[in-house]
Structure formats: structure tokens, C-alpha cells
Protein backbone atom coordinates (compact mmCIF):
# COMPACT_ATOMS: atom_id res chain seq x y z
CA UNK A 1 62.77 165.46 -117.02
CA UNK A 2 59.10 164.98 -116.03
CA UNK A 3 57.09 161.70 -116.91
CA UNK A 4 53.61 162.70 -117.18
CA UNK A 5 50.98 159.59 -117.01
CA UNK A 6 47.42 159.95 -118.68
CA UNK A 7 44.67 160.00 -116.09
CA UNK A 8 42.46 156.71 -116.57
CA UNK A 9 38.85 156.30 -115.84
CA UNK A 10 39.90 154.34 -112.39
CA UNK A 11 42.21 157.39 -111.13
CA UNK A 12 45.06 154.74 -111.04
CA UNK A 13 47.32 157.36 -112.33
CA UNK A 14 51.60 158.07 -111.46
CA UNK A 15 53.27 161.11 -111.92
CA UNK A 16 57.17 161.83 -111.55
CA UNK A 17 58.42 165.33 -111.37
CA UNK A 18 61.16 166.77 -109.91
CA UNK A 19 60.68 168.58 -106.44
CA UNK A 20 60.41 171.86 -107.86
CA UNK A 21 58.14 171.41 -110.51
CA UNK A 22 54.28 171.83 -110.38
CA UNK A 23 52.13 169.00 -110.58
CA UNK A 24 50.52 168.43 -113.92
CA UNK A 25 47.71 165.53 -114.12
CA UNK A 26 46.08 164.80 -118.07
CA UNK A 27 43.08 163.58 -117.40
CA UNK A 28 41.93 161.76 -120.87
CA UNK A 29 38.53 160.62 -121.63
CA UNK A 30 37.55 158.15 -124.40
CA UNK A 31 34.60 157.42 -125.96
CA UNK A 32 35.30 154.02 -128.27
CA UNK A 33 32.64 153.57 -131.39
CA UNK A 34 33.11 149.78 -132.28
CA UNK A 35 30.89 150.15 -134.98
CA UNK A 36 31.66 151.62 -138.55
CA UNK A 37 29.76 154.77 -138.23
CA UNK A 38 33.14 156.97 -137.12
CA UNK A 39 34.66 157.82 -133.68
CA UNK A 40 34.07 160.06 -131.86
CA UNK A 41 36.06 163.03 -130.54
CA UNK A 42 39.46 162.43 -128.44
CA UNK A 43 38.01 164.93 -125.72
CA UNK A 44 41.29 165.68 -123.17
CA UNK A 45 40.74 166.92 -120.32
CA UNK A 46 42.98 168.81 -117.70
CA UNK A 47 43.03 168.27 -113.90
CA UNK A 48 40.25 165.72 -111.73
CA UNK A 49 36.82 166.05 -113.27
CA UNK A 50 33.93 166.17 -111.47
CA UNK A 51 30.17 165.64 -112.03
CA UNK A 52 29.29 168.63 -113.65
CA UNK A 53 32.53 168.49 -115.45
CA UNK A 54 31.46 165.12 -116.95
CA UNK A 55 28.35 166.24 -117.52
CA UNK A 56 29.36 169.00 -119.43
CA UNK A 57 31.91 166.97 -121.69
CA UNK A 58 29.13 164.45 -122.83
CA UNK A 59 26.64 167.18 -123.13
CA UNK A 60 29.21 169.35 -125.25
CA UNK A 61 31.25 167.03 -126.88
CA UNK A 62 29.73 163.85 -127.00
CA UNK A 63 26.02 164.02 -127.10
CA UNK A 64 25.78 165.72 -130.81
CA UNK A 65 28.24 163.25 -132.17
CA UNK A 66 26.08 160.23 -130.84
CA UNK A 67 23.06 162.06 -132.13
CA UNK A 68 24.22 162.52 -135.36
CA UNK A 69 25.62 158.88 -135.50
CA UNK A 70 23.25 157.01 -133.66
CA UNK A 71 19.82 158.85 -133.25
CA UNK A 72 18.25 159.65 -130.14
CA UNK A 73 17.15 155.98 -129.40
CA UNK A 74 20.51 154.13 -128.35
CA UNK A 75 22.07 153.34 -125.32
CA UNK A 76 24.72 155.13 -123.19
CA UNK A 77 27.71 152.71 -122.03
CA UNK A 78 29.97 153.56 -119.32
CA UNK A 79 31.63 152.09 -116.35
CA UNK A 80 30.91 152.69 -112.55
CA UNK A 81 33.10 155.28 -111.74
CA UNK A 82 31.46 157.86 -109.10
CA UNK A 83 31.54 161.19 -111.71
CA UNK A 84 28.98 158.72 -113.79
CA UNK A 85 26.84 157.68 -111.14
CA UNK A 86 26.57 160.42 -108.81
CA UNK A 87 23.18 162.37 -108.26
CA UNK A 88 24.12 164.67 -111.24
CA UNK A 89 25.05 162.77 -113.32
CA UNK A 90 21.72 160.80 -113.14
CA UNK A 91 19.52 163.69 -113.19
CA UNK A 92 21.45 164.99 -116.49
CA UNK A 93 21.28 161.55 -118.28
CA UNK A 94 17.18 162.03 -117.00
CA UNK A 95 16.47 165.18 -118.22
CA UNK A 96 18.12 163.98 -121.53
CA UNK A 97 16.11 161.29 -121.85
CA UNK A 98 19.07 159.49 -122.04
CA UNK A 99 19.21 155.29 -121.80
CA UNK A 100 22.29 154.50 -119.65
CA UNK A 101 22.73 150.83 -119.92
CA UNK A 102 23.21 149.11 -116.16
CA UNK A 103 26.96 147.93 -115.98
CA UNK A 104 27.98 145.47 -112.97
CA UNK A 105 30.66 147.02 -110.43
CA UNK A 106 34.40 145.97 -110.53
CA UNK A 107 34.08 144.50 -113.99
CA UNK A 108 37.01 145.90 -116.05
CA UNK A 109 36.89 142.61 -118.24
CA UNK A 110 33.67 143.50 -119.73
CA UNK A 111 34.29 146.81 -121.00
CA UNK A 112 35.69 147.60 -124.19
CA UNK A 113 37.12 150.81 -123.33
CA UNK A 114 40.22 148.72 -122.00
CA UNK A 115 41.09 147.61 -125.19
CA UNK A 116 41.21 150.89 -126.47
CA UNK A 117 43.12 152.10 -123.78
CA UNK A 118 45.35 149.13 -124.36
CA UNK A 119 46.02 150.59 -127.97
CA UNK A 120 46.08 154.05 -127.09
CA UNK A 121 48.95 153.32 -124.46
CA UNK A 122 51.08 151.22 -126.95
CA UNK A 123 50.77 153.86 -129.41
CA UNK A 124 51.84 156.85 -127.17
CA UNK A 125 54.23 155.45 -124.84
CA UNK A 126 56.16 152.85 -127.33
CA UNK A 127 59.43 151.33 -125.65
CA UNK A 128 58.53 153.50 -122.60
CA UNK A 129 58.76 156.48 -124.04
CA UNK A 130 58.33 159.90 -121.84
CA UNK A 131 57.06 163.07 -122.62
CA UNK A 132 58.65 166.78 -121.61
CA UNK A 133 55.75 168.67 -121.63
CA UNK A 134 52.03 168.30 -121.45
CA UNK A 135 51.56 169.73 -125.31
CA UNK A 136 53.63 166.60 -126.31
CA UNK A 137 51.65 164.51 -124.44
CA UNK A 138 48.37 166.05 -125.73
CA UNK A 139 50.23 166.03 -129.56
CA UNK A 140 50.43 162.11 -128.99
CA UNK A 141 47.36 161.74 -127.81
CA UNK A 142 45.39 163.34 -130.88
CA UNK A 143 48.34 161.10 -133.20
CA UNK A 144 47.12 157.69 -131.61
């Protein structure tokens, strides 16, 4: 049996298999809404991401959900990893006219996307539970 892992915004990520399998990483990305306006879309995403990959997930997914929520006007939050600082991803976030807000480095305490992935975990891994396949993975994912 493989034990697949979801990918986490720090790439501290484990994956079992057996020798002969192929490796299969999830890579999940969250946006959390803590306001009552709705959430937005569970977005997952397969393999490492890149800049232009995140760029394209908040510019496809993410951007007409704020939009409609929030207006033009509000401010982007998201941690310090390099896909959402690099060169890029700045000159996308420019061009949008985006507002990113500054976050410091190292400061997982602060953000409340590790609450939600607190939740998220409990809910699809309860008593350590392990998934066959990457559909049942995904299938708990969209559940939580």
C-alpha cells in the first residue's frame, strides 16, 4: 500500500511507496477566507509548482473569486515561500495592480493558513488514516 502525504506550502512533505511504484507528490494549495463572504476554491495541484505555475493558479482560480468577493481594493496575504516572491511572481502581482501585504520570514505562527491546514489534516487523515490512490486522496480533500 502507498501513503501519499499532501504537499504543504514549506515542501516539508513524506512519501512511502513501495520500490516499484512511481512517485506521486499532491501538491495542495489553500486559500483560507476568515471572513463570512464564502471560501474560496480548494485548487489541487499535481507535482512541484513553480512561478508561473503559481501565477497561473491565482490568476485562474483565485483572482475572480477575490474580485467578486472582495473588490479590486484588498490585500493579497501569503507567506514567504520562493514561488511567491520570485521575480515573476512580483511582476504578475504588478501588472495586476495587485496589493501583496509584506509578511516577516520564518513566521509560521502568524499565518492563519496553519490553522486551516491543521483542520484540513484532522479531517483527511483521522486516526492516521492512508489513502490507495491519489483520486482518494483528492476525494478527501474536496470532502474536508
Amino acid at each position: 500500500m502507498s501513503v501519499y502525504h499532501v504537499q504543504t506550502h514549506n515542501d516539508e512533505n513524506r512519501l512511502c511507496r513501495q520500490e516499484a511504484e512511481p512517485i506521486v507528490v499532491i501538491s495542495t494549495h489553500l486559500e483560507l477566507n476568515p471572513f463570512s463572504r464564502g471560501k474560496s476554491p480548494l485548487v489541487v495541484l499535481t507535482g512541484r509548482q513553480n512561478s508561473d505555475d503559481y501565477v497561473y493558479t491565482v490568476s485562474e482560480c483565485l483572482l475572480h473569486f477575490a474580485h467578486l468577493n472582495y473588490g479590486v481594493d484588498d490585500i493579497y496575504q501569503q507567506d514567504n515561500a520562493s514561488l511567491h516572491t520570485s521575480k515573476r511572481t512580483r511582476e504578475f502581482f504588478t501588472e495586476e495592480d495587485i496589493k501583496v501585504l509584506d509578511w516577516p520570514s520564518k513566521s509560521p505562527d502568524l499565518n492563519p493558513i496553519e490553522n486551516l491546514w491543521s483542520i484540513m489534516s484532522r479531517r483527511v487523515y483521522p486516526n492516521g488514516k492512508q489513502y490507495e490512490s491519489v483520486p482518494q486522496l483528492k476525494a478527501a480533500l474536496f470532502e474536508a
